[in-house]
C-alpha atoms as a PDB file:
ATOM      1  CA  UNK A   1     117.373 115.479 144.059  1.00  0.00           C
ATOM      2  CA  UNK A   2     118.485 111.710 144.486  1.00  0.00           C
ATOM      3  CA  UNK A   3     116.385 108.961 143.186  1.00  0.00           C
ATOM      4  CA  UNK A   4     116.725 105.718 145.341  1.00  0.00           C
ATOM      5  CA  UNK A   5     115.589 103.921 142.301  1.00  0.00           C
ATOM      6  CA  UNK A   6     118.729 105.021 140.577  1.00  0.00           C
ATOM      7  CA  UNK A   7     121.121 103.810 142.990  1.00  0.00           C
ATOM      8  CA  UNK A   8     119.239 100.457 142.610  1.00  0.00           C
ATOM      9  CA  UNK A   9     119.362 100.420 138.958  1.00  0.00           C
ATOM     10  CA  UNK A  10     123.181 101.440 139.031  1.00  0.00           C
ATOM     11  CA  UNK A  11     123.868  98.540 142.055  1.00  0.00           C
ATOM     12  CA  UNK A  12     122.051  96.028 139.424  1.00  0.00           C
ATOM     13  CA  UNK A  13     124.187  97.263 136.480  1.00  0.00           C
ATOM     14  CA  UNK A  14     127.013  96.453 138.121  1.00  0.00           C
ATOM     15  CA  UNK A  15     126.535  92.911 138.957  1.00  0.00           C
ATOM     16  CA  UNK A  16     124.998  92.432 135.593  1.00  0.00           C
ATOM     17  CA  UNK A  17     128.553  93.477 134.413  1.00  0.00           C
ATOM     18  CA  UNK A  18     130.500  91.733 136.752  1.00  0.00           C
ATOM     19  CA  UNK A  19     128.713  88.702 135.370  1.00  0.00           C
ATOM     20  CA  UNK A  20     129.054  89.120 131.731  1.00  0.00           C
ATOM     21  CA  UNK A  21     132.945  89.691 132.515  1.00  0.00           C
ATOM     22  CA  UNK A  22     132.648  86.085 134.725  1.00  0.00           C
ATOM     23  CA  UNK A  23     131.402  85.132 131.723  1.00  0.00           C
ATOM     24  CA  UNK A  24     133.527  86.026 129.456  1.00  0.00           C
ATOM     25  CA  UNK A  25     136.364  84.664 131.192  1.00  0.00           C
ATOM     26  CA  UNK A  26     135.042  81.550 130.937  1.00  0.00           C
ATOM     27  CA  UNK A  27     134.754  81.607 127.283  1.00  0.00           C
ATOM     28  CA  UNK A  28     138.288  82.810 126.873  1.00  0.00           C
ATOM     29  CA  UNK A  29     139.766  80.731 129.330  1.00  0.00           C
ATOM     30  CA  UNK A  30     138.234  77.830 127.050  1.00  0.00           C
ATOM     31  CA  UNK A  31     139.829  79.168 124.090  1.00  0.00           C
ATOM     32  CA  UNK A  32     142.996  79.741 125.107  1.00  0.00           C
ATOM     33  CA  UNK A  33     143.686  77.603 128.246  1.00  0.00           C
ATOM     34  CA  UNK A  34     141.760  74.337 127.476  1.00  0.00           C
ATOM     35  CA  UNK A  35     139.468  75.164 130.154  1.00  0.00           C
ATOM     36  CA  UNK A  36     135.613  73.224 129.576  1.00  0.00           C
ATOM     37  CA  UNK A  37     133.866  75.332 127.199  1.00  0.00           C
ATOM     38  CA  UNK A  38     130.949  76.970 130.004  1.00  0.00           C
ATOM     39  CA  UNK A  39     127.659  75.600 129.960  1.00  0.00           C
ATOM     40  CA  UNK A  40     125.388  76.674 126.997  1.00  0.00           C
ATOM     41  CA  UNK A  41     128.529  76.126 124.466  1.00  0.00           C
ATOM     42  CA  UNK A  42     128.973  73.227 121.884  1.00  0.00           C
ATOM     43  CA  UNK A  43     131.768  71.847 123.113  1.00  0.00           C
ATOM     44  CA  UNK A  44     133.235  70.847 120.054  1.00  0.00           C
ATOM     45  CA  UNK A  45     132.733  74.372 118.716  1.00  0.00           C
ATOM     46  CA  UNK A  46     134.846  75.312 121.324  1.00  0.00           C
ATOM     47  CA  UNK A  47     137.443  72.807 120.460  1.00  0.00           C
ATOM     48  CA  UNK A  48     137.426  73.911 116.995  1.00  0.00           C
ATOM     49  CA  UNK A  49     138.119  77.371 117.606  1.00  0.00           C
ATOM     50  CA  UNK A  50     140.735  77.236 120.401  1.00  0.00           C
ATOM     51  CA  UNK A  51     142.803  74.787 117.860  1.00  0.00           C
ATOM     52  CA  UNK A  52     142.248  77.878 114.991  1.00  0.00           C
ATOM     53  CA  UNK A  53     143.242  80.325 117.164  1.00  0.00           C
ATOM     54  CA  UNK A  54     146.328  78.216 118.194  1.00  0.00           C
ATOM     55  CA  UNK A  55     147.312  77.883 114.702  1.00  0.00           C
ATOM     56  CA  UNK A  56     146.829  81.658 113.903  1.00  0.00           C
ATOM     57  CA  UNK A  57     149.394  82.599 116.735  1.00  0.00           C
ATOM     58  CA  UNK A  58     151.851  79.534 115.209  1.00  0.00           C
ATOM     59  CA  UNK A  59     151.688  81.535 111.848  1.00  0.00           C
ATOM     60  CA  UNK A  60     151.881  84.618 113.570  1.00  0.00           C
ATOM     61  CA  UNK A  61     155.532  83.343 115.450  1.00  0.00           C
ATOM     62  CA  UNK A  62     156.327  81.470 112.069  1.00  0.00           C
ATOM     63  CA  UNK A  63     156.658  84.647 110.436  1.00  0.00           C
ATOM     64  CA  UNK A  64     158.408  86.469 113.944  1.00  0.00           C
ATOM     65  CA  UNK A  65     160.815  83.893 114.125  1.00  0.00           C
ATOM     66  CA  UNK A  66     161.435  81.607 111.341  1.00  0.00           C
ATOM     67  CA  UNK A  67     164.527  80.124 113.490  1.00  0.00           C
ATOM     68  CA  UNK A  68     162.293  78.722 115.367  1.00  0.00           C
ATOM     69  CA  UNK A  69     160.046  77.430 112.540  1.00  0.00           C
ATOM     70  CA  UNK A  70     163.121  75.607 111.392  1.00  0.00           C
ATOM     71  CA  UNK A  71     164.137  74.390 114.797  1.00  0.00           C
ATOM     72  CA  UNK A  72     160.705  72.598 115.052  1.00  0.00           C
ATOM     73  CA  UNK A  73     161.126  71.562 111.044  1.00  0.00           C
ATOM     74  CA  UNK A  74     157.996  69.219 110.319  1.00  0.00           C
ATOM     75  CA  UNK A  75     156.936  68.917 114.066  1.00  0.00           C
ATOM     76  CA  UNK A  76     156.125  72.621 114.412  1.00  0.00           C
ATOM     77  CA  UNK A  77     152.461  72.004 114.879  1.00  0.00           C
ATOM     78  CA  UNK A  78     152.730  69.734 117.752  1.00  0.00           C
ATOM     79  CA  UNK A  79     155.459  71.051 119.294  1.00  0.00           C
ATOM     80  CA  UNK A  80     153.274  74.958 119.064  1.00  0.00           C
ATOM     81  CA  UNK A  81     150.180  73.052 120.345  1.00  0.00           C
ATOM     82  CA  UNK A  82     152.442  71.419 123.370  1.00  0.00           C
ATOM     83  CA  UNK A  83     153.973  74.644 123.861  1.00  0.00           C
ATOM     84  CA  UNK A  84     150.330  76.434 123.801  1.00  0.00           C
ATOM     85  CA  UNK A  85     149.061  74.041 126.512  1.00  0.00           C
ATOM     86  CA  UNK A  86     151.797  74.571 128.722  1.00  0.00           C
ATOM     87  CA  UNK A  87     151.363  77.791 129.133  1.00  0.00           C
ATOM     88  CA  UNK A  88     147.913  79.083 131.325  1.00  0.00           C
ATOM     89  CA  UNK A  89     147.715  82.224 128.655  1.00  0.00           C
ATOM     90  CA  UNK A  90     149.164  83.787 125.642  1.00  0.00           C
ATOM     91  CA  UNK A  91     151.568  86.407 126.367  1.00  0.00           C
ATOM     92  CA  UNK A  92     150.658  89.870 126.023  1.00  0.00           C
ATOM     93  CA  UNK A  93     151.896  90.252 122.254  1.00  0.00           C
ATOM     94  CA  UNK A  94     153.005  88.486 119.083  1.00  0.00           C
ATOM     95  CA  UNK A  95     156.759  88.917 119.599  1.00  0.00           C
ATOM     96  CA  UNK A  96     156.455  87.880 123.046  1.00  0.00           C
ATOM     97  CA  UNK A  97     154.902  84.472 122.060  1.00  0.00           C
ATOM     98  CA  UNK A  98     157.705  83.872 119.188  1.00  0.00           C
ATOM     99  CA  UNK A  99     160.581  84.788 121.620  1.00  0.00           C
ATOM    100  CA  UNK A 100     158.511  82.578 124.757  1.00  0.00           C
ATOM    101  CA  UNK A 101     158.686  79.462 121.938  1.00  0.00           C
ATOM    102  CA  UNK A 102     161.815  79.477 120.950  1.00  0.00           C
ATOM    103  CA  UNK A 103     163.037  79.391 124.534  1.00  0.00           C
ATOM    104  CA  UNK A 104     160.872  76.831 125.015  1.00  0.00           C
ATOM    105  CA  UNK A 105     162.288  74.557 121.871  1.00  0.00           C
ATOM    106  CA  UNK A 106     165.729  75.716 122.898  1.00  0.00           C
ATOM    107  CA  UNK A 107     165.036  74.231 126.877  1.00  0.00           C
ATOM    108  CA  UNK A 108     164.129  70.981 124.789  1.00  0.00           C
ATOM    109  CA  UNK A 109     167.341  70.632 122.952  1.00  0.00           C
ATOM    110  CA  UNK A 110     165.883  71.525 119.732  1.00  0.00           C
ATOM    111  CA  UNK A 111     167.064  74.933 119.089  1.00  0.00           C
ATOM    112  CA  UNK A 112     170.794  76.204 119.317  1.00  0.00           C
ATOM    113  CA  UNK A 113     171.442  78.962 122.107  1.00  0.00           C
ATOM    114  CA  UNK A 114     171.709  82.354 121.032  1.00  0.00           C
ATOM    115  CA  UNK A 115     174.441  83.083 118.685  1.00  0.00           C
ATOM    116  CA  UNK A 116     177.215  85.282 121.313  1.00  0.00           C
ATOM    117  CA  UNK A 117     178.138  88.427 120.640  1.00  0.00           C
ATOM    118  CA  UNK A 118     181.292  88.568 119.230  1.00  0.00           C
ATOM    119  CA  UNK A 119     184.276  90.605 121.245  1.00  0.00           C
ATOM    120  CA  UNK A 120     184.892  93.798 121.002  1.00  0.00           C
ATOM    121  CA  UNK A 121     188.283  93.282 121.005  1.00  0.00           C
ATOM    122  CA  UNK A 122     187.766  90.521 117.662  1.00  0.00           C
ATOM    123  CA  UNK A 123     187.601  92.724 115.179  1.00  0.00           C
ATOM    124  CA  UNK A 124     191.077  93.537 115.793  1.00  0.00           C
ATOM    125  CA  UNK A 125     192.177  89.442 114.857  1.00  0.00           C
ATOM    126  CA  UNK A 126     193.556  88.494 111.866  1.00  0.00           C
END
């Protein structure tokens, strides 16, 4: 046997979850995409942790790609946290985001292009 009341319950359960994942985009859309933190958050909080969590992934792509570490030199902080806000998420992994930024500071002018593969034929040169 069926109880209606369980349907009910299961129907509420579901848009109590669909909520909570609302939610929770709205919290990590704040930490990651400058989004407004949602109402019921300090603000500044918010700020606080969206600029640690930028700085993790800039360590993070420091250590991925230390090319592009140099190519920045002493403006690798702003140019991560320009780089961050241009984007409307992080990619979907670490080496993702390090390869993503240093085609971004290469579209800038401040990384050389890829180094070309050499020929096969060139190995054959004096």
């Amino acid at each position: 046997m069926t109880d209606r009341r369980g349907t009910a319950d299961d129907e509420g359960l579901g848009e109590a979850r669909r909520r909570l994942a609302e939610a929770q985009g709205h919290v990590v859309a704040a930490l990651v995409a400058g989004a407004p933190a949602p109402q019921g958050f300090d603000p500044e909080r918010m700020r606080a942790q969206a600029s640690s969590l930028v700085a993790k992934r800039r360590g993070i792509v420091a250590r991925i790609r230390p090319d592009a570490a140099a190519a920045a030199g002493p403006d690798l902080a702003a140019e991560f946290a320009a780089y961050a806000r241009s984007r409307g998420e992080p990619p979907p992994n670490y080496r993702t985001d390090a390869n993503d930024f240093a085609d971004w500071l290469r579209e800038r002018g401040r990384m050389p292009g890829p180094p070309r593969k050499p020929r096969w034929w060139s190995r054959f040169l004096p």
